[in-house]
Protein backbone atom coordinates (compact mmCIF):
# COMPACT_ATOMS: atom_id res chain seq x y z
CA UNK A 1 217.63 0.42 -189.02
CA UNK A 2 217.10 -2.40 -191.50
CA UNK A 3 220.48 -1.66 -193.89
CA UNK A 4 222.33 -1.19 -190.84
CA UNK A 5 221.42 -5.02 -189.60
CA UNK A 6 221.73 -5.94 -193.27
CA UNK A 7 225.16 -4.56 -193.41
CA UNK A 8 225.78 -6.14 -190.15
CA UNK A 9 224.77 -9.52 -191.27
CA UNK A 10 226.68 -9.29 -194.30
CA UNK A 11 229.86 -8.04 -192.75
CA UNK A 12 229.47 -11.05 -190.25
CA UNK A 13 229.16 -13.62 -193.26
CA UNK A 14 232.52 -11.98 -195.10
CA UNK A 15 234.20 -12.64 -191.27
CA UNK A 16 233.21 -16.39 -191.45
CA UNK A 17 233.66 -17.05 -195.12
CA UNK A 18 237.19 -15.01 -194.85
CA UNK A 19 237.97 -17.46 -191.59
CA UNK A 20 236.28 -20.75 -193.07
CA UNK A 21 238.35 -20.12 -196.18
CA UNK A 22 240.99 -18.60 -195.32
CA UNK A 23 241.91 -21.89 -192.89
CA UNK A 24 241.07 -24.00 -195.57
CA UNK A 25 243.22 -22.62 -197.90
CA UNK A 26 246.14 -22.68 -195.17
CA UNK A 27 245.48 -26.03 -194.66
CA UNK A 28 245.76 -26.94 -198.80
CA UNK A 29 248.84 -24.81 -198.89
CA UNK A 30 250.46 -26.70 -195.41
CA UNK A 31 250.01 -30.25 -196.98
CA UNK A 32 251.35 -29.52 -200.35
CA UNK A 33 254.38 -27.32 -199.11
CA UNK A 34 255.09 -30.23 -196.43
CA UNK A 35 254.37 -33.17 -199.32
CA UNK A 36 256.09 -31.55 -201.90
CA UNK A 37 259.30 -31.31 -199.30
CA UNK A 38 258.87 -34.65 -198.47
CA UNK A 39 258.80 -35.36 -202.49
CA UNK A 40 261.94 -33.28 -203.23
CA UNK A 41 263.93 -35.65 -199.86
CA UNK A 42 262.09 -38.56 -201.83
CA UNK A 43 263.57 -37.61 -205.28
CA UNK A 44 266.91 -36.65 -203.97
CA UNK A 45 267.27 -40.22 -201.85
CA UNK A 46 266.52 -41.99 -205.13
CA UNK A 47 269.29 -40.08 -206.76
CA UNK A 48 271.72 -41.39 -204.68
CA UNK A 49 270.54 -44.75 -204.06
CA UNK A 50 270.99 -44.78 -208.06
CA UNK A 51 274.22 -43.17 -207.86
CA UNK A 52 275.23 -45.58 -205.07
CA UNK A 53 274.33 -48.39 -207.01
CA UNK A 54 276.48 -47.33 -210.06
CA UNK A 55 279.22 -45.71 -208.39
CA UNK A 56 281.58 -47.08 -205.96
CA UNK A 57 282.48 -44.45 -203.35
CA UNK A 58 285.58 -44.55 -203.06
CA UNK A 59 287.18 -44.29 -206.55
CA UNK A 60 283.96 -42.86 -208.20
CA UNK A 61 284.59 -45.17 -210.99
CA UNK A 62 281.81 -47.70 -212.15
CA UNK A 63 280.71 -50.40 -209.64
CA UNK A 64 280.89 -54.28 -211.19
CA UNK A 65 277.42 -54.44 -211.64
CA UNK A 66 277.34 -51.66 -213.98
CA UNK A 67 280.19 -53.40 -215.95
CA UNK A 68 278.40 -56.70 -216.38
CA UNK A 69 275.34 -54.61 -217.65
CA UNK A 70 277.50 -52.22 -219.73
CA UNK A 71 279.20 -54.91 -221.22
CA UNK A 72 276.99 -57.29 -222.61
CA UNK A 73 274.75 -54.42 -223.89
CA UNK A 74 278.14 -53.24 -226.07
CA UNK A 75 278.61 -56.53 -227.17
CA UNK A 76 275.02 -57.38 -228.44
CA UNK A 77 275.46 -53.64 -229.95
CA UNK A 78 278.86 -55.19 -231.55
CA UNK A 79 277.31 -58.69 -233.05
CA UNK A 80 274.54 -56.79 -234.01
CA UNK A 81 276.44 -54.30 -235.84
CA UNK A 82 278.62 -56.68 -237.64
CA UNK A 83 282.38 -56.16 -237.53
CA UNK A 84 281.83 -53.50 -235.07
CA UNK A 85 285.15 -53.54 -232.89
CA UNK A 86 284.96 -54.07 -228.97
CA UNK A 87 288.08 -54.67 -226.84
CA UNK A 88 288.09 -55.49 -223.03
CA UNK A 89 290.88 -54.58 -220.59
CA UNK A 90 291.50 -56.19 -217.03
CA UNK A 91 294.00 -54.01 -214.91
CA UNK A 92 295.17 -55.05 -211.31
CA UNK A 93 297.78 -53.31 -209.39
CA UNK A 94 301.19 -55.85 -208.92
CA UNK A 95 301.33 -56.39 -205.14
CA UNK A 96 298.70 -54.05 -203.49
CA UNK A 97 298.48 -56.78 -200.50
CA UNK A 98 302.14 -55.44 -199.72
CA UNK A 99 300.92 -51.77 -199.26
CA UNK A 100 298.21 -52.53 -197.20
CA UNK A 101 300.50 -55.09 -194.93
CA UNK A 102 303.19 -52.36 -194.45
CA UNK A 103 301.70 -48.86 -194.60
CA UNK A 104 297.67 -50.04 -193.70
CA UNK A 105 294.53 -49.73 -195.39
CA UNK A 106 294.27 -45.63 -195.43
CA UNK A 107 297.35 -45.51 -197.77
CA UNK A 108 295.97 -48.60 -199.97
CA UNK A 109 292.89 -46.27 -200.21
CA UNK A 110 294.36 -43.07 -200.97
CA UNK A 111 296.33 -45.05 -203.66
CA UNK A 112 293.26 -46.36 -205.09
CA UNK A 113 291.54 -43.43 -205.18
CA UNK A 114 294.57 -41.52 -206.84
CA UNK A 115 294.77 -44.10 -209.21
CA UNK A 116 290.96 -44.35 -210.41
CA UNK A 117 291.88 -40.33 -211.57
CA UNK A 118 294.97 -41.38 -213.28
CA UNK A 119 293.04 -43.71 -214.77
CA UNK A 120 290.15 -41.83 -215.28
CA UNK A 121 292.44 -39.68 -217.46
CA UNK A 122 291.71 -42.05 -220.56
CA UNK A 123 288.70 -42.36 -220.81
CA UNK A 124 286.98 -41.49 -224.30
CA UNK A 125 283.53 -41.32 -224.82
CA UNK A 126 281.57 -44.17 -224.86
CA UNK A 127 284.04 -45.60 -222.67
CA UNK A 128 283.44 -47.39 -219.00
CA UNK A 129 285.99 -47.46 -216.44
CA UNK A 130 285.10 -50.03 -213.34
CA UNK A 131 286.21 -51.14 -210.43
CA UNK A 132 286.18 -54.79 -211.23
CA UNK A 133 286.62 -55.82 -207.33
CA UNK A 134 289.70 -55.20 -205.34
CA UNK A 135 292.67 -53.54 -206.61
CA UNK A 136 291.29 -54.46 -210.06
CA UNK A 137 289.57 -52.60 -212.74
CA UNK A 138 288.72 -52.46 -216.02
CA UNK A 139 287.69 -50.77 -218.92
CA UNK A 140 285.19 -51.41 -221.86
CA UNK A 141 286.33 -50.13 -225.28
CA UNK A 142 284.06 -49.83 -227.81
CA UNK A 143 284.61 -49.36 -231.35
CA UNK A 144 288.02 -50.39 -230.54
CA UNK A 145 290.20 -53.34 -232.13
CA UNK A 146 292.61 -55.81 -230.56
CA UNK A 147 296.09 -53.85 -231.47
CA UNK A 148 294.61 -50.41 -230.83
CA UNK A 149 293.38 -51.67 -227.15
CA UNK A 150 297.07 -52.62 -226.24
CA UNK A 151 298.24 -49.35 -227.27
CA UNK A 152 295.91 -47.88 -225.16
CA UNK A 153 296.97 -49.91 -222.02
CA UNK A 154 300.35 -49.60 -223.06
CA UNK A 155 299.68 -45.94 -222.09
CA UNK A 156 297.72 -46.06 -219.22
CA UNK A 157 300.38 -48.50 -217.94
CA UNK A 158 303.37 -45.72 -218.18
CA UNK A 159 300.77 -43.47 -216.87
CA UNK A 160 299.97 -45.91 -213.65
CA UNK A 161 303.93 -46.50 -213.74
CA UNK A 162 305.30 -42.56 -213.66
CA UNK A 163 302.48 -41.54 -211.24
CA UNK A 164 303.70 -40.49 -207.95
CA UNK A 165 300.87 -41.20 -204.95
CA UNK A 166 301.11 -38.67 -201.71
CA UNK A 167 300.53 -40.67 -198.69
CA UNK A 168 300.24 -39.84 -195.00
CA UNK A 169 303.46 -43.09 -195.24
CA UNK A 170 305.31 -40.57 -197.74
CA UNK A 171 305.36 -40.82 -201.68
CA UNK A 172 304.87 -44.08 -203.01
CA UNK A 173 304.91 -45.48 -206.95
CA UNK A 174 302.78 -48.55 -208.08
CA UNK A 175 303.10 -50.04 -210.91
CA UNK A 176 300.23 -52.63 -212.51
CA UNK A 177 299.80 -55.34 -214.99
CA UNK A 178 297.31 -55.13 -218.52
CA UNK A 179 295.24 -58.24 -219.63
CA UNK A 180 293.68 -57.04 -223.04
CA UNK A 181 291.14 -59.35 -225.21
CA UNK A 182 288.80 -58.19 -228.05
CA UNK A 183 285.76 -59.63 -230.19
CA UNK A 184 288.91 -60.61 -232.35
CA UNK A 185 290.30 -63.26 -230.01
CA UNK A 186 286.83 -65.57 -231.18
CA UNK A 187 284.90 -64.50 -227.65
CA UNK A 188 281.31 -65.90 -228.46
CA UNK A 189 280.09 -64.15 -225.00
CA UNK A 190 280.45 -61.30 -222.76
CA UNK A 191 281.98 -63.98 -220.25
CA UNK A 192 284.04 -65.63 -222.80
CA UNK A 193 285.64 -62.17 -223.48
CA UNK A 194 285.73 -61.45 -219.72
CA UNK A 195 287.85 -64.43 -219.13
CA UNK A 196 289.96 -64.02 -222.23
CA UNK A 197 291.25 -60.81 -220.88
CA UNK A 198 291.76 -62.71 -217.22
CA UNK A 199 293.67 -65.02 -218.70
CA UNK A 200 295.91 -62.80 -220.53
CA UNK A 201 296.02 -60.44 -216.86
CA UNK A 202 297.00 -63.47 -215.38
CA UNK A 203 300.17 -64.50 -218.22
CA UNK A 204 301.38 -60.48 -217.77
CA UNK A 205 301.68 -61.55 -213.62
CA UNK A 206 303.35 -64.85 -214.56
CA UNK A 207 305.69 -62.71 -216.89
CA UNK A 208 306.99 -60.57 -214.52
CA UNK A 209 304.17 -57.98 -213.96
CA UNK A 210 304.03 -54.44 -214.80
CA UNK A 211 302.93 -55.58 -218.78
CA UNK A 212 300.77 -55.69 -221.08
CA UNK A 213 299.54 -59.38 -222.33
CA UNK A 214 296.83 -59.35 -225.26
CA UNK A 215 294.97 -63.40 -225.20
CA UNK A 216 295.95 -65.33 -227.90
CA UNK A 217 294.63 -69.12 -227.98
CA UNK A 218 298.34 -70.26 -226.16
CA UNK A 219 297.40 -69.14 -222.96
């Protein structure tokens, strides 16, 4: 009579320690599954709040702010370095306004996101293609000199120039102009060497467009 209460009692204790527990347990297990999905949504909305803030959407290329970063942390690397090469490029597509005005704003987009692959084409590594605002971009060469930067926008120029861009309008071709300036034109700054290679953007518009100008101290 006594073991069979005992057992009784003691089956009655398992029940509630098996129901205490075993809610307690669900409970532990609810909160971490629903605060580690709530981490993961975290970690992923981070991602692209990074990526956003790098990347611009529509070309995928580098946003400006990552070029002004980018490039004044290659050209401390380049002073520091001593005689380490660094060459700057400014590209901006010769009369975009006019494809906007006559075919609208979803061909000027479709162009420009054509043409950030074409351009995208060249990049080395180390390299940083951006979107410099606009219809503009450029690109940060490192370990690169002054004559061996206007080669290279020599050929992304015939690139930009041969490219054919599909467009609900029909086919169109672009062409663009190439300002190029390097640690060898005497830039003492990353903004120095940003407007060197405006300047010599802006002589390869007054020239005729679709060049290449390097800066030289006569511009």
């Amino acid at each position: 009579m006594v073991s069979a209460f005992v057992l009784k009692v003691a089956l009655s204790f398992r029940n509630i320690y098996f129901d205490f527990f075993g809610i307690l347990f669900s409970g532990i297990a609810s909160y971490f599954i629903t605060y580690g999905y709530k981490s993961i949504d975290l970690l992923i909305d981070n991602a692209v709040l990074r990526r956003e803030a790098t990347i611009d959407i529509l070309t995928g290329l580098y946003v400006y702010r990552f070029f002004e970063v980018k490039l004044r942390s290659e050209f401390r690397r380049a002073r520091e370095m001593r005689g380490e090469d660094l060459s700057l490029i400014i590209c901006d597509i010769d009369d975009f306004k006019v494809i906007n005005d006559t075919y609208g704003h979803e061909c000027g987009n479709i162009v420009l996101r054509d043409l950030a692959k074409v351009l995208s084409r060249f990049s080395r590594r180390g390299d940083a293609i951006c979107r410099y605002g606009g219809e503009e971009f450029c690109f940060i060469l490192p370990h690169t000199d002054k004559g061996s930067a206007v080669e290279y926008a020599q050929r992304v120029l015939e690139a930009v120039r041969s490219h054919r861009f599909s467009t609900p309008a029909g086919t169109l071709g672009i062409t663009a102009s190439f300002g190029v300036a390097s640690l060898e034109c005497g830039a003492r700054t990353p903004e120095t060497l940003t407007k060197m290679a405006d300047a010599a953007l802006y002589e390869a518009k007054k020239a005729g467009k679709n060049k290449v100008s390097v800066y030289s101290k006569d511009l």
